[in-house]
Protein backbone atom coordinates (compact mmCIF):
# COMPACT_ATOMS: atom_id res chain seq x y z
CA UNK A 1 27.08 16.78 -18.22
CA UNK A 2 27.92 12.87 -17.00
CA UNK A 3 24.60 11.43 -15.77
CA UNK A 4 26.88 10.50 -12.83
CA UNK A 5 27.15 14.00 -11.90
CA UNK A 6 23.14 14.45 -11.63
CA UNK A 7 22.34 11.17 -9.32
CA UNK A 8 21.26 10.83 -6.11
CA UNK A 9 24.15 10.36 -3.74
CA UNK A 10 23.13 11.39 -0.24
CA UNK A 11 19.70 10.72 1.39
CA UNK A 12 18.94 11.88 4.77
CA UNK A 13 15.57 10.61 6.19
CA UNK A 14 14.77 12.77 9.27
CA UNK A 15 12.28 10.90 11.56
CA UNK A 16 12.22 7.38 13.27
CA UNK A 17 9.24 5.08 13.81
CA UNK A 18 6.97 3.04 11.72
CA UNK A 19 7.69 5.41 8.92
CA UNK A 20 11.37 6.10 9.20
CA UNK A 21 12.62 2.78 9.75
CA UNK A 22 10.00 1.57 6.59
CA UNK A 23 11.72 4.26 4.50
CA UNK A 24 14.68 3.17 5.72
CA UNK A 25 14.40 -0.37 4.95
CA UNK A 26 12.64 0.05 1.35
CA UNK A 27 15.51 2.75 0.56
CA UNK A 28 18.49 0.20 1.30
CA UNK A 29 16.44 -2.71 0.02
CA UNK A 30 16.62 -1.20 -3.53
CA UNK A 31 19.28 1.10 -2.99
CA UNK A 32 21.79 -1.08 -0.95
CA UNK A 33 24.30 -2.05 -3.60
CA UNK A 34 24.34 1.66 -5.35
CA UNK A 35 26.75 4.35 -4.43
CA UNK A 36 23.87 5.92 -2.43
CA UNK A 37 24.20 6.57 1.17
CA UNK A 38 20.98 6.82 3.76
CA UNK A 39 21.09 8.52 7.44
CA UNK A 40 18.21 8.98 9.35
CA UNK A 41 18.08 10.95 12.31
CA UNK A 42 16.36 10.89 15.15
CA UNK A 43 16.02 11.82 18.70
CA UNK A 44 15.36 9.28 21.70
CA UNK A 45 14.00 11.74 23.38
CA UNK A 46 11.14 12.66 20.94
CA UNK A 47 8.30 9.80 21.24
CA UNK A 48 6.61 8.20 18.55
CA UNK A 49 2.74 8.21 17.85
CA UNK A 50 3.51 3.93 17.56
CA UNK A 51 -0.09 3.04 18.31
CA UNK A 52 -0.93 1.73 14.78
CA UNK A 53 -0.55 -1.43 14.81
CA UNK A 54 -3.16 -3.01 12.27
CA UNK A 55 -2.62 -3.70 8.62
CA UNK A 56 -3.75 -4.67 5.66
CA UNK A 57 -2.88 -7.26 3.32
CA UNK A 58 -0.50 -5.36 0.75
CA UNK A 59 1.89 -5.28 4.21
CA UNK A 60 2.81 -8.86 2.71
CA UNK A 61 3.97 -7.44 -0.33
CA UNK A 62 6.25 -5.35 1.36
CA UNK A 63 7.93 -7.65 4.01
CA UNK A 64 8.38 -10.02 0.52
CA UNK A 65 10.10 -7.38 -1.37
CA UNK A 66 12.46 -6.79 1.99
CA UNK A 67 13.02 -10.52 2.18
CA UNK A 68 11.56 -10.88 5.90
CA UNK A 69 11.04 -14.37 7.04
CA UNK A 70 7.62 -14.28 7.99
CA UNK A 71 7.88 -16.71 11.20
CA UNK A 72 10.83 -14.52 12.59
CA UNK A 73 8.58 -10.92 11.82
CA UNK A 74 5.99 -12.25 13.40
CA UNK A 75 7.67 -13.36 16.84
CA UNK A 76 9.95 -10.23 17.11
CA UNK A 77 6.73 -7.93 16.86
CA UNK A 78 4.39 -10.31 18.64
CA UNK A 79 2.47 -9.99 16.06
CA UNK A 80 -1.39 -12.23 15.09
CA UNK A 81 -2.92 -12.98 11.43
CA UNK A 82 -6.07 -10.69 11.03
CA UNK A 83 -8.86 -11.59 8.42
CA UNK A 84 -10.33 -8.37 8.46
CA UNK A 85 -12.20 -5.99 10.57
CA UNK A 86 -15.43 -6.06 12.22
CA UNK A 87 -17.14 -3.28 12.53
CA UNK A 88 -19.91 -2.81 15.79
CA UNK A 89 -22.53 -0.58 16.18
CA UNK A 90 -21.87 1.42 12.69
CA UNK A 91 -25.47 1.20 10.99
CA UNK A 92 -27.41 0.14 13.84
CA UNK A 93 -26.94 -0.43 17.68
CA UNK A 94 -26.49 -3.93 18.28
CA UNK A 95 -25.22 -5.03 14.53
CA UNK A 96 -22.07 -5.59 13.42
CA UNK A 97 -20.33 -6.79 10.10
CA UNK A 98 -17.03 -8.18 8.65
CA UNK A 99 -15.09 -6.15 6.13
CA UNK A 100 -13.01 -9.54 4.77
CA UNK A 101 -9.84 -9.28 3.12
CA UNK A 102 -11.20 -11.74 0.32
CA UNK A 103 -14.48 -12.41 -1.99
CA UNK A 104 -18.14 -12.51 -1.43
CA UNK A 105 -19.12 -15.91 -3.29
CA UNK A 106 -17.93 -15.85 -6.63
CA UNK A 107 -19.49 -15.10 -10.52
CA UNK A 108 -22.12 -16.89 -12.06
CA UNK A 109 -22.44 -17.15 -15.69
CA UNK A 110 -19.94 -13.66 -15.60
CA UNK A 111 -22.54 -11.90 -13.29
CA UNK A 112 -21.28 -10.35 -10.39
CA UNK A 113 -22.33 -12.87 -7.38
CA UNK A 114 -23.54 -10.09 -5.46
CA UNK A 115 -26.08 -9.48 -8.01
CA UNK A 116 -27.55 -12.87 -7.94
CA UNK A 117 -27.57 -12.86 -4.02
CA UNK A 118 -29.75 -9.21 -4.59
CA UNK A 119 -32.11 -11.13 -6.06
CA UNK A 120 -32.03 -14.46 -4.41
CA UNK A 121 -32.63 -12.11 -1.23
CA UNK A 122 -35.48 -10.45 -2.70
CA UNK A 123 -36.82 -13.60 -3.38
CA UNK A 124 -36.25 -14.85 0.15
CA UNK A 125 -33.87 -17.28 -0.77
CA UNK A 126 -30.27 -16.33 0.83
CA UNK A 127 -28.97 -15.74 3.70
CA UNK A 128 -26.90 -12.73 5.67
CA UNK A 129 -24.36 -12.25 1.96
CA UNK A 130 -21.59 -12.45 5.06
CA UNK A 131 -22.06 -16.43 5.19
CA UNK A 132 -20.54 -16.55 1.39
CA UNK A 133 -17.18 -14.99 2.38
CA UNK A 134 -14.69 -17.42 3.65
CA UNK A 135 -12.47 -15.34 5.62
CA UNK A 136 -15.86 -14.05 7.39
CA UNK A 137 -16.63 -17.51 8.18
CA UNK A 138 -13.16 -18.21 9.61
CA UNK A 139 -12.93 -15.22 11.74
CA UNK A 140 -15.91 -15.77 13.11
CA UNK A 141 -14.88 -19.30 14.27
CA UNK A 142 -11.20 -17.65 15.51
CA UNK A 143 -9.73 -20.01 12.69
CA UNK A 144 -6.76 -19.48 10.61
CA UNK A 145 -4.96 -21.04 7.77
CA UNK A 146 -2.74 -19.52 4.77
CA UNK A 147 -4.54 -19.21 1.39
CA UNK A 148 -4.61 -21.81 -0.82
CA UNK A 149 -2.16 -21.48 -3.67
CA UNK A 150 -4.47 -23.82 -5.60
CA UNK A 151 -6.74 -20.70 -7.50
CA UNK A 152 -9.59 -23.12 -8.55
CA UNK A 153 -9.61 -23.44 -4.16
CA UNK A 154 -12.39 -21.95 -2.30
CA UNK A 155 -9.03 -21.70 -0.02
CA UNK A 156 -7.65 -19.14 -2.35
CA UNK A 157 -10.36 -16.59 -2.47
CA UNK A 158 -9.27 -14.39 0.64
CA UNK A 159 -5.66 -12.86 2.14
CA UNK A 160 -4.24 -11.79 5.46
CA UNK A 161 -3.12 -9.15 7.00
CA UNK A 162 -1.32 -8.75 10.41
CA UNK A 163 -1.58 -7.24 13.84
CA UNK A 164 1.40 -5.98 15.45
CA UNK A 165 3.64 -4.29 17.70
CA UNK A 166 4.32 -0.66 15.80
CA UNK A 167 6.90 0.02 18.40
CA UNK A 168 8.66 -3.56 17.65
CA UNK A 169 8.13 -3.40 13.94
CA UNK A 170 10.15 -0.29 14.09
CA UNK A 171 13.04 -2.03 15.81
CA UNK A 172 13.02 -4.92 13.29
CA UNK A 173 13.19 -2.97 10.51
CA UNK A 174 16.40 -0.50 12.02
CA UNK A 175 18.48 -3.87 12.69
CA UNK A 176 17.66 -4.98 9.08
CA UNK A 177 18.22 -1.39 7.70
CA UNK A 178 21.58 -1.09 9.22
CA UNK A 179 22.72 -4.26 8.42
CA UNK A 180 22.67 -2.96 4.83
CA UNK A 181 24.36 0.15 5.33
CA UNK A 182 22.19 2.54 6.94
CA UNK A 183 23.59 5.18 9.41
CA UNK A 184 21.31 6.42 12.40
CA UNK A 185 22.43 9.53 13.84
CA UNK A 186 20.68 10.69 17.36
CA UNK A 187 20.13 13.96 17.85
CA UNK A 188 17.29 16.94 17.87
CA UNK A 189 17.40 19.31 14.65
CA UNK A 190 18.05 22.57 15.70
CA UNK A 191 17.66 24.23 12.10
CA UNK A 192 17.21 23.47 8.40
CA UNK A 193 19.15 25.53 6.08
CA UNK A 194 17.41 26.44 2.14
CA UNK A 195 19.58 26.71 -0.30
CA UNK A 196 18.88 30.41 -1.79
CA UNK A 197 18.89 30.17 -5.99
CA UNK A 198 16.16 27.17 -5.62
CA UNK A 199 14.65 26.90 -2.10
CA UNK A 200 16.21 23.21 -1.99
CA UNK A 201 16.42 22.05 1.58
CA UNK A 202 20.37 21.87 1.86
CA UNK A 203 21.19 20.49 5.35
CA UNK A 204 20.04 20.28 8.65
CA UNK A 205 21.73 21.16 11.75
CA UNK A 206 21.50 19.16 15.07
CA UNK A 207 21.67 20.57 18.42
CA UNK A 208 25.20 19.19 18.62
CA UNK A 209 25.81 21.49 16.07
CA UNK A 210 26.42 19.02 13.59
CA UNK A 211 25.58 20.07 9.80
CA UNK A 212 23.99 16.73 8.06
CA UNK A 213 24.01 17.41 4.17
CA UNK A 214 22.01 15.71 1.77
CA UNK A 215 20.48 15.57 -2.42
CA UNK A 216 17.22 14.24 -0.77
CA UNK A 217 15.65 14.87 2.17
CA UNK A 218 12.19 12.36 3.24
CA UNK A 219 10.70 13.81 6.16
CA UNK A 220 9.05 11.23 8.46
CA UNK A 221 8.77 14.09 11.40
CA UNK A 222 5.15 13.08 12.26
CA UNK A 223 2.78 15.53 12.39
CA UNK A 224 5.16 18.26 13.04
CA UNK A 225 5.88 18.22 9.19
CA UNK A 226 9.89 19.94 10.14
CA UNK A 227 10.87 20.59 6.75
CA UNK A 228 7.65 19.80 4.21
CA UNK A 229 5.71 22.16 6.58
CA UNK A 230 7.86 24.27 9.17
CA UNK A 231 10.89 24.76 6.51
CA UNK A 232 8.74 24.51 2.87
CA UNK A 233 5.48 26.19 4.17
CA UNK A 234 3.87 23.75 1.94
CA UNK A 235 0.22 23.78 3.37
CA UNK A 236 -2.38 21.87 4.50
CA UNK A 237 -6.31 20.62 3.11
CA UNK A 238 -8.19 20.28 5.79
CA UNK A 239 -10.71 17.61 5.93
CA UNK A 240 -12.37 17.84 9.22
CA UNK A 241 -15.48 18.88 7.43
CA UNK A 242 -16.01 15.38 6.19
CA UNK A 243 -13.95 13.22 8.97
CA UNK A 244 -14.40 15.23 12.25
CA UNK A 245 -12.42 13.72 14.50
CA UNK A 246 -9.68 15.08 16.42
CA UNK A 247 -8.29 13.18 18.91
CA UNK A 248 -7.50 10.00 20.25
CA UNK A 249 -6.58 8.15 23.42
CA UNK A 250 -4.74 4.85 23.45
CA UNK A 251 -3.67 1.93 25.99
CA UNK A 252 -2.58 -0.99 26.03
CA UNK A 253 -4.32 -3.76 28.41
CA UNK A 254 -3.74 -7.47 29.21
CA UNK A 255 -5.10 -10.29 27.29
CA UNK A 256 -7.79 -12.35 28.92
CA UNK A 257 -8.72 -14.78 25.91
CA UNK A 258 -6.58 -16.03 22.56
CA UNK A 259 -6.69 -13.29 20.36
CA UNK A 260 -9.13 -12.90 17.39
CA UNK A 261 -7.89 -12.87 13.82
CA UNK A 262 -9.79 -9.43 13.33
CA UNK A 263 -9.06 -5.63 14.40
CA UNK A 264 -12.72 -4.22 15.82
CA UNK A 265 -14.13 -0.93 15.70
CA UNK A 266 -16.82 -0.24 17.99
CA UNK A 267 -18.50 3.29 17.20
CA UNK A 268 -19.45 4.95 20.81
CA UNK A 269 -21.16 8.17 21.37
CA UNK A 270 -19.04 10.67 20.22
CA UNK A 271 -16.66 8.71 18.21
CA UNK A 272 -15.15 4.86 17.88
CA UNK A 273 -13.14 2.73 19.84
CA UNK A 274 -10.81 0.24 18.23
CA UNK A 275 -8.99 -3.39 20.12
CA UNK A 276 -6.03 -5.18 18.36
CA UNK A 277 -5.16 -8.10 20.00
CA UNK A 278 -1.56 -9.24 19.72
CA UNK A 279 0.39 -11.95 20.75
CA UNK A 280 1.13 -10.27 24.26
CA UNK A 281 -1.18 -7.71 25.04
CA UNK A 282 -4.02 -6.00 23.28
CA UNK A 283 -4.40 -2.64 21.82
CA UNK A 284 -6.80 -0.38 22.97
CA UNK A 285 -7.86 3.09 21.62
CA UNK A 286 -11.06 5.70 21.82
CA UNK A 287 -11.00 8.13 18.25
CA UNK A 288 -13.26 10.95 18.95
CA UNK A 289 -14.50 14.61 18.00
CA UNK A 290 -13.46 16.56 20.94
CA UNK A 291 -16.38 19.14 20.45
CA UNK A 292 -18.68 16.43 21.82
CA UNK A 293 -16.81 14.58 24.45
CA UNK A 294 -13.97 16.00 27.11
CA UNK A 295 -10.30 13.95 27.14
CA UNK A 296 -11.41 13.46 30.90
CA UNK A 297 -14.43 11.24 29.53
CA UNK A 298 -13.12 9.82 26.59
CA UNK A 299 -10.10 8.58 28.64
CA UNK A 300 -12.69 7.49 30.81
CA UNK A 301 -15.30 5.00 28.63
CA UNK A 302 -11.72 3.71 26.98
CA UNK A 303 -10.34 2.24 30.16
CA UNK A 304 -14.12 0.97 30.88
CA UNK A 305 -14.21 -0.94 28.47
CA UNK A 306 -11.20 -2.69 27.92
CA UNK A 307 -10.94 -6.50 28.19
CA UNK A 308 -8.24 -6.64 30.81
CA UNK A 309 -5.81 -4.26 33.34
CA UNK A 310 -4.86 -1.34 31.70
CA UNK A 311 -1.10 -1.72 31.50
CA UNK A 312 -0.84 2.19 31.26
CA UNK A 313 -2.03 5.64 31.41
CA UNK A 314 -4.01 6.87 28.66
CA UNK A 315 -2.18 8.67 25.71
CA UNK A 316 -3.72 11.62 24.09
CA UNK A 317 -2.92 12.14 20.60
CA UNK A 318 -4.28 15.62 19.13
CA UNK A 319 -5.31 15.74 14.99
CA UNK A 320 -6.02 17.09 12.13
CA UNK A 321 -7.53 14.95 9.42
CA UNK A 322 -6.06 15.82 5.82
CA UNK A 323 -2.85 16.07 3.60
CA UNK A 324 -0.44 18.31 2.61
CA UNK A 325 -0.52 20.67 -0.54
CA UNK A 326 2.06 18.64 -1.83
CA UNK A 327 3.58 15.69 -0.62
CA UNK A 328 6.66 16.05 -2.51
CA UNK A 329 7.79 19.58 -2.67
CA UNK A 330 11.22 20.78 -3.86
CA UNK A 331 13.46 18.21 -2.96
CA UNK A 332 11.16 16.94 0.18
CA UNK A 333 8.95 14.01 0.29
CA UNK A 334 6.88 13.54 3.09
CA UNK A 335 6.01 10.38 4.30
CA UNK A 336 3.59 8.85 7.05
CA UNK A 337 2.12 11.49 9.74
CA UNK A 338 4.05 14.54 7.97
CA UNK A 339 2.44 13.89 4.65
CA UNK A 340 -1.19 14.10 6.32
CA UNK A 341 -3.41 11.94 8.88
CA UNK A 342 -6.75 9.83 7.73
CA UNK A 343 -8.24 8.18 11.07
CA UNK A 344 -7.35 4.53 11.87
CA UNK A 345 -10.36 3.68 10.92
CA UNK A 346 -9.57 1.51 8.48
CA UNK A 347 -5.74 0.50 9.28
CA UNK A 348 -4.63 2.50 6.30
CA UNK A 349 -1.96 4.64 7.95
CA UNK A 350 0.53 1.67 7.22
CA UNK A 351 -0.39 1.08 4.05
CA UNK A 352 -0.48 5.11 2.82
CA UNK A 353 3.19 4.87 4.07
CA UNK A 354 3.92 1.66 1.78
CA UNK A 355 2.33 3.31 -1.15
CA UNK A 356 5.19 6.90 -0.76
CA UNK A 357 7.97 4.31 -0.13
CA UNK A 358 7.11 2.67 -3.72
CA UNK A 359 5.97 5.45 -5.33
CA UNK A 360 9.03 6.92 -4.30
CA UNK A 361 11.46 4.40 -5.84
CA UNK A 362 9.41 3.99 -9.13
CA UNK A 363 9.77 7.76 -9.54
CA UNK A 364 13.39 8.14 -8.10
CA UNK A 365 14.89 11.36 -9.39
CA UNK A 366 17.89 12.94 -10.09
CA UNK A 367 19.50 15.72 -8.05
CA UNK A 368 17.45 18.39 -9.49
CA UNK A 369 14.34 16.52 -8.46
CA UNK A 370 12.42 17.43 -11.94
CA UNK A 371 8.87 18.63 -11.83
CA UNK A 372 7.28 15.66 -13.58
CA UNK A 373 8.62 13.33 -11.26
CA UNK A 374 7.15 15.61 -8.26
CA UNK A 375 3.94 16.17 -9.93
CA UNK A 376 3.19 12.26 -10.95
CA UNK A 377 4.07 11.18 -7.44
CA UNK A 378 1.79 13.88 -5.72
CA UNK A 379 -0.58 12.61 -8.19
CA UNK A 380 -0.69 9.27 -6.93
CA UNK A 381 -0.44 9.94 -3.20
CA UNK A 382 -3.38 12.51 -4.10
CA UNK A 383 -5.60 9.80 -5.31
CA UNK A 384 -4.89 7.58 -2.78
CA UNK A 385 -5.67 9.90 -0.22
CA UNK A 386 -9.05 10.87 -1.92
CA UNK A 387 -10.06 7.11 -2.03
CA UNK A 388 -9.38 5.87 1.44
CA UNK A 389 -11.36 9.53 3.10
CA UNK A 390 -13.99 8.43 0.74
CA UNK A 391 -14.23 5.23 2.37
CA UNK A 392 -13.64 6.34 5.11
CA UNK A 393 -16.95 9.00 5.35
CA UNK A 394 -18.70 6.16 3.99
CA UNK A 395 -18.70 4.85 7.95
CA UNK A 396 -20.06 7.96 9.55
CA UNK A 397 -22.57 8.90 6.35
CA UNK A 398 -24.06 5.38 6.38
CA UNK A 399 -25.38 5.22 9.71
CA UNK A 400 -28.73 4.69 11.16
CA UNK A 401 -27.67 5.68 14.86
CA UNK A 402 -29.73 8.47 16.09
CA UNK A 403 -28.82 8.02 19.59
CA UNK A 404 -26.01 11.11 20.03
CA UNK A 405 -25.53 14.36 19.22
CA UNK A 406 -22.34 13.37 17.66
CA UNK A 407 -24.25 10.38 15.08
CA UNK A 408 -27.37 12.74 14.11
CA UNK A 409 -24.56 15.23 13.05
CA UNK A 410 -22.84 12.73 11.31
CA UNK A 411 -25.76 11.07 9.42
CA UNK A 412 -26.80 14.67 7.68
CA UNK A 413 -23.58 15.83 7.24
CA UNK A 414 -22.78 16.87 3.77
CA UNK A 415 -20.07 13.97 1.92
CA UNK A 416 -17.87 14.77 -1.24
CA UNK A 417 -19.38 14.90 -4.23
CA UNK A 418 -17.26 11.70 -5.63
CA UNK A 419 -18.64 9.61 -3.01
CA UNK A 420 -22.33 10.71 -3.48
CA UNK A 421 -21.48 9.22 -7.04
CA UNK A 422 -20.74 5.86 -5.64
CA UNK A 423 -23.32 5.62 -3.73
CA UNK A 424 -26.35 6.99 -6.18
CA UNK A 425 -24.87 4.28 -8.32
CA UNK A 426 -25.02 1.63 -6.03
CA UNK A 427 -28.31 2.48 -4.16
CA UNK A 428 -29.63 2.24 -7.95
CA UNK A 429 -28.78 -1.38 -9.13
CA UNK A 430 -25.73 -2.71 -6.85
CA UNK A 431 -23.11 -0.99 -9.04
CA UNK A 432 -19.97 -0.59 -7.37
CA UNK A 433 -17.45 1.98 -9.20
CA UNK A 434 -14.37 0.16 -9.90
CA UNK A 435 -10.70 2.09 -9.94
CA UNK A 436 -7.59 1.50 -12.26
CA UNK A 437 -5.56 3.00 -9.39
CA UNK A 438 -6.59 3.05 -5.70
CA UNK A 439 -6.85 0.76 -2.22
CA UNK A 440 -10.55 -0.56 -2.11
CA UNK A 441 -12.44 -3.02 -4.16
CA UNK A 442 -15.23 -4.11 -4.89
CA UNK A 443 -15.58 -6.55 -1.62
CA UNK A 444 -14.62 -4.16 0.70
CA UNK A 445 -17.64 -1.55 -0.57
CA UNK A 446 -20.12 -3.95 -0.53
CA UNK A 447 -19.36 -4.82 3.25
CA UNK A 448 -19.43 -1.26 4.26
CA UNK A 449 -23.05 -0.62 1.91
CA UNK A 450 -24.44 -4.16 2.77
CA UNK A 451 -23.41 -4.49 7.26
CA UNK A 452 -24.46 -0.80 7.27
CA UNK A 453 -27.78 -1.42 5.52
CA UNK A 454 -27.22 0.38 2.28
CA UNK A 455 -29.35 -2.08 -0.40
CA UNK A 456 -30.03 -1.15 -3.85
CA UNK A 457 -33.29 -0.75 -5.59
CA UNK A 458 -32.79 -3.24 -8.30
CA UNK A 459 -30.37 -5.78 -9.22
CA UNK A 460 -28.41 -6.12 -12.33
CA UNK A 461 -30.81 -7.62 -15.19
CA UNK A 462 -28.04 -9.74 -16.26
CA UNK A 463 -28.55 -12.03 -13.37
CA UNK A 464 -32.15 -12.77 -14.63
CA UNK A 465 -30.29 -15.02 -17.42
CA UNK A 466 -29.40 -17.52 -14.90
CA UNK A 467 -32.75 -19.28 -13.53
CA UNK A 468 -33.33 -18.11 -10.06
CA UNK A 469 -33.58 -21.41 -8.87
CA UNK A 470 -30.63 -22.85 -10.07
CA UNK A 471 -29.55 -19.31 -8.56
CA UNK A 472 -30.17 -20.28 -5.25
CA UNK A 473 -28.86 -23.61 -5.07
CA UNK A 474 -25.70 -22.97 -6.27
CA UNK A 475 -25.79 -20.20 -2.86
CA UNK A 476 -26.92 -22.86 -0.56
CA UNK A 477 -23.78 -24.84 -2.14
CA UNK A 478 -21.44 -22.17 -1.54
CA UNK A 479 -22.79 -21.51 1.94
CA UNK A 480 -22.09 -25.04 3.17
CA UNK A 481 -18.52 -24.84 0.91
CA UNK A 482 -17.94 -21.62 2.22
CA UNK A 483 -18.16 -23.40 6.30
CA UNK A 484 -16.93 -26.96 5.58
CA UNK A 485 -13.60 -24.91 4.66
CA UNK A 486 -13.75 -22.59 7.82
CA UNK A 487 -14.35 -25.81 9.99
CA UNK A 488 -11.21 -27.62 8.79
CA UNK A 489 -9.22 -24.83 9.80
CA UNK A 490 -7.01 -24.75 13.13
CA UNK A 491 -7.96 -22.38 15.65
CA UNK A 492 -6.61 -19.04 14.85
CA UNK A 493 -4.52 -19.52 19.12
CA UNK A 494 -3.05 -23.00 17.50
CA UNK A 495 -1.81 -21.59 14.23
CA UNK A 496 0.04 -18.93 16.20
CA UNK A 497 1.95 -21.32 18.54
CA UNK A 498 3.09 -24.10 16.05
CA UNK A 499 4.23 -21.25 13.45
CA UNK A 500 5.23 -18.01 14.59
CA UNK A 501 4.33 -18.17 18.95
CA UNK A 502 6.66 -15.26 20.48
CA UNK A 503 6.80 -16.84 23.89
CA UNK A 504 8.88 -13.98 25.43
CA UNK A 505 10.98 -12.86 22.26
CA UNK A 506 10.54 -9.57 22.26
């Protein structure tokens, strides 16, 4: 049979949103000058979850593949630079840490530098490991500048992320997916036909009655899962028993100071409570376990405690932590909310739905949608997954608040078996288990161990072959390196207006 005969000609991505229009925009990125057409379909009158709107630094990569000016992204989704995250009240009340998006010092004499600050902190001579870590530094001082390009640059030993509109995002990337040849189609799916020798999803009919045919279906239905779930019957692990909440409220409020180059989770009593700040407003929301706290009250602590007016009502968004059985099934892929929900907690929703869009295209199949392809891609979603919960549960597990029902609960709650691995390991000498595939490294485990007072019994013995005094003044040098660089840096407010200010674009 001619090859031509087995390719990919129609794709129909049912869904809008953050994950649609991503989909969207990756698809006719790669696939714009092939024979391959793309719909998506959605309804105007279905609403979007569209209250993620922090990232993480591989978002870069993606808006570079698509060929997005950065200045122009940024003002048409209002959109800040964000350093990292700081995280309030997670080990104890009244602490609170960084997780950078960059280094903690770096090696000495090929030892890991949190090894020799172990020691030099045993020995009383370092400070808080946070004051080595130059996007820590900066954030701290609301300063911002671009990496360095330079890599022998303390400059060049962090990256950035963003904070932005969801909602506006969205609409970018629609105007830059039809301008290469996608076709939206509005309407409400009424049914989705199977075809019978195979089980193939084979079309979808609208309300209209419109039949929309297709080789590949990617459904970015939230977490209604319409075809990977309510068609497929794929299933669903369930991981409340390690990441218990449930629900969350969101608002938006007014801003009442220049925003912070940093997301912020504050842990309250039966849950957390995250602010984004963007160019015109900041994000507000309250992620909780609804067995220990009402909507009524959760709704209630959110609004007070935001900065400014609330500039709406509470929205309630209802949960189930986990992932599908299979994430591509048949000739379905599920991406974003459809192909399972890990809390905000760590901005990752964004990111889990960059990872299916390039899996996706690095595994793109033929019509028959063979089994290896279906099996390595679930594969890698899989582990991805399984990396960011473990990170996740990390948070709760690694807590020293004793002040709710909700944290004692948390704190004794059994944790997977591959993260009690980590941890044994790094509780023994400061090892950190390192990945060939997965999100987190090595920096973003040792803020989470370190700000939530996880220190190891020992240190590496390597270190010991670099004299501890010479140790410790090459930390003291770092230190003032570390906020000489941070000082020089404009304010986070200034960057924003001389490169990318929105001033009433969107």
């Amino acid at each position: 049979m001619d090859k031509r005969d087995l390719a990919i000609r129609r794709i129909v991505i049912v869904g809008g949103g953050t994950a649609g229009w991503m989909t969207a925009a990756g698809l006719s990125a790669v696939l714009g000058d092939s024979a391959v057409s793309i719909e998506l379909v959605e309804s105007a009158e279905i609403g979007t979850v569209g209250v993620g709107e922090a990232t993480v630094p591989h978002i870069r990569n993606f808006n570079a593949k698509l060929g997005l000016d950065e200045a122009d992204f940024m003002r048409k989704t209002q959109a800040t630079y964000k350093l990292g995250i700081e995280f309030r009240d997670w080990g104890k009340k009244g602490e609170s840490y960084i997780h950078p998006f960059g280094a903690f010092g770096q090696a000495i004499g090929g030892v890991a530098f949190h090894q020799h600050w172990l020691r030099a902190r045993a020995r009383g001579q370092a400070d808080d490991i946070q004051a080595y870590s130059l996007p820590i530094v900066a954030a701290r001082l609301n300063r911002f500048a671009p990496p360095s390009s330079d890599q022998r640059s303390l400059g060049s030993t962090f990256s950035y992320a963003y904070q932005f509109d969801a909602g506006l995002y969205a609409q970018y990337l629609r105007a830059y997916s039809e301008a290469r040849g996608v076709t939206r189609t509005e309407g409400k799916i009424q049914d989705v036909a199977l075809r019978g020798e195979d089980g193939f999803v084979e079309a979808v009919t609208l309300e209209s009655g419109q039949r929309i045919e297709a080789d590949l279906f990617i459904d970015c239905s939230g977490f209604r899962g319409l075809l990977i779930e309510q068609a497929l019957k794929t299933g669903y692990e369930d991981w409340t028993q390690w990441l218990p909440c449930d629900r969350a409220a969101a608002v938006p409020c007014d801003s009442i100071e220049p925003p912070t180059p940093y997301t912020r989770a504050t842990s309250d009593e039966a849950g957390w409570r995250w602010r984004i700040p963007l160019q015109h407003r900041v994000g507000n929301g309250y992620v909780y376990c609804s067995s220990y706290i009402s909507d009524d009250e959760a709704a209630r602590v959110l609004v007070s405690k935001l900065d400014g007016k609330a500039q709406a009502d509470p929205r309630f968004l209802r949960f189930t932590t986990g992932r599908r059985k299979k994430q591509w099934n048949r000739n379905v892929v599920a991406i974003g909310l459809a192909s399972g929900f890990l809390e905000p907690l760590e901005s990752t929703s964004i990111h889990l739905i960059q990872v299916a869009i390039t899996t996706l295209l690095e595994l793109f199949p033929e019509r028959g949608c063979a089994g290896a392809d279906q099996d390595e891609y679930n594969r890698v979603m899989d582990l991805e997954f399984e990396r960011i919960r473990d990170f996740l549960v990390l948070h709760y597990h690694a807590t020293q608040r004793d002040d709710s029902p909700f944290w004692r609960d948390k704190a004794a709650a059994p944790i997977p078996d591959s993260l009690a691995y980590k941890m044994e390991l790094f509780r023994d000498r400061g090892m950190v288990v390192k990945y060939r595939d997965g999100f987190f490294l090595e920096p973003s485990w040792l803020a989470v161990y370190l700000g939530q007072n996880i220190l190891p019994r020992g240190y590496d013995p390597m270190a010991d072959s670099i004299d501890p005094d010479e140790a410790a003044r090459k930390l003291a040098e770092l230190k003032a390196a570390v906020r000489r660089t941070a000082e020089a840096m404009p304010g986070h407010q200034a960057f924003i207006e001389r490169f990318c200010g929105a001033r009433g674009a969107a």
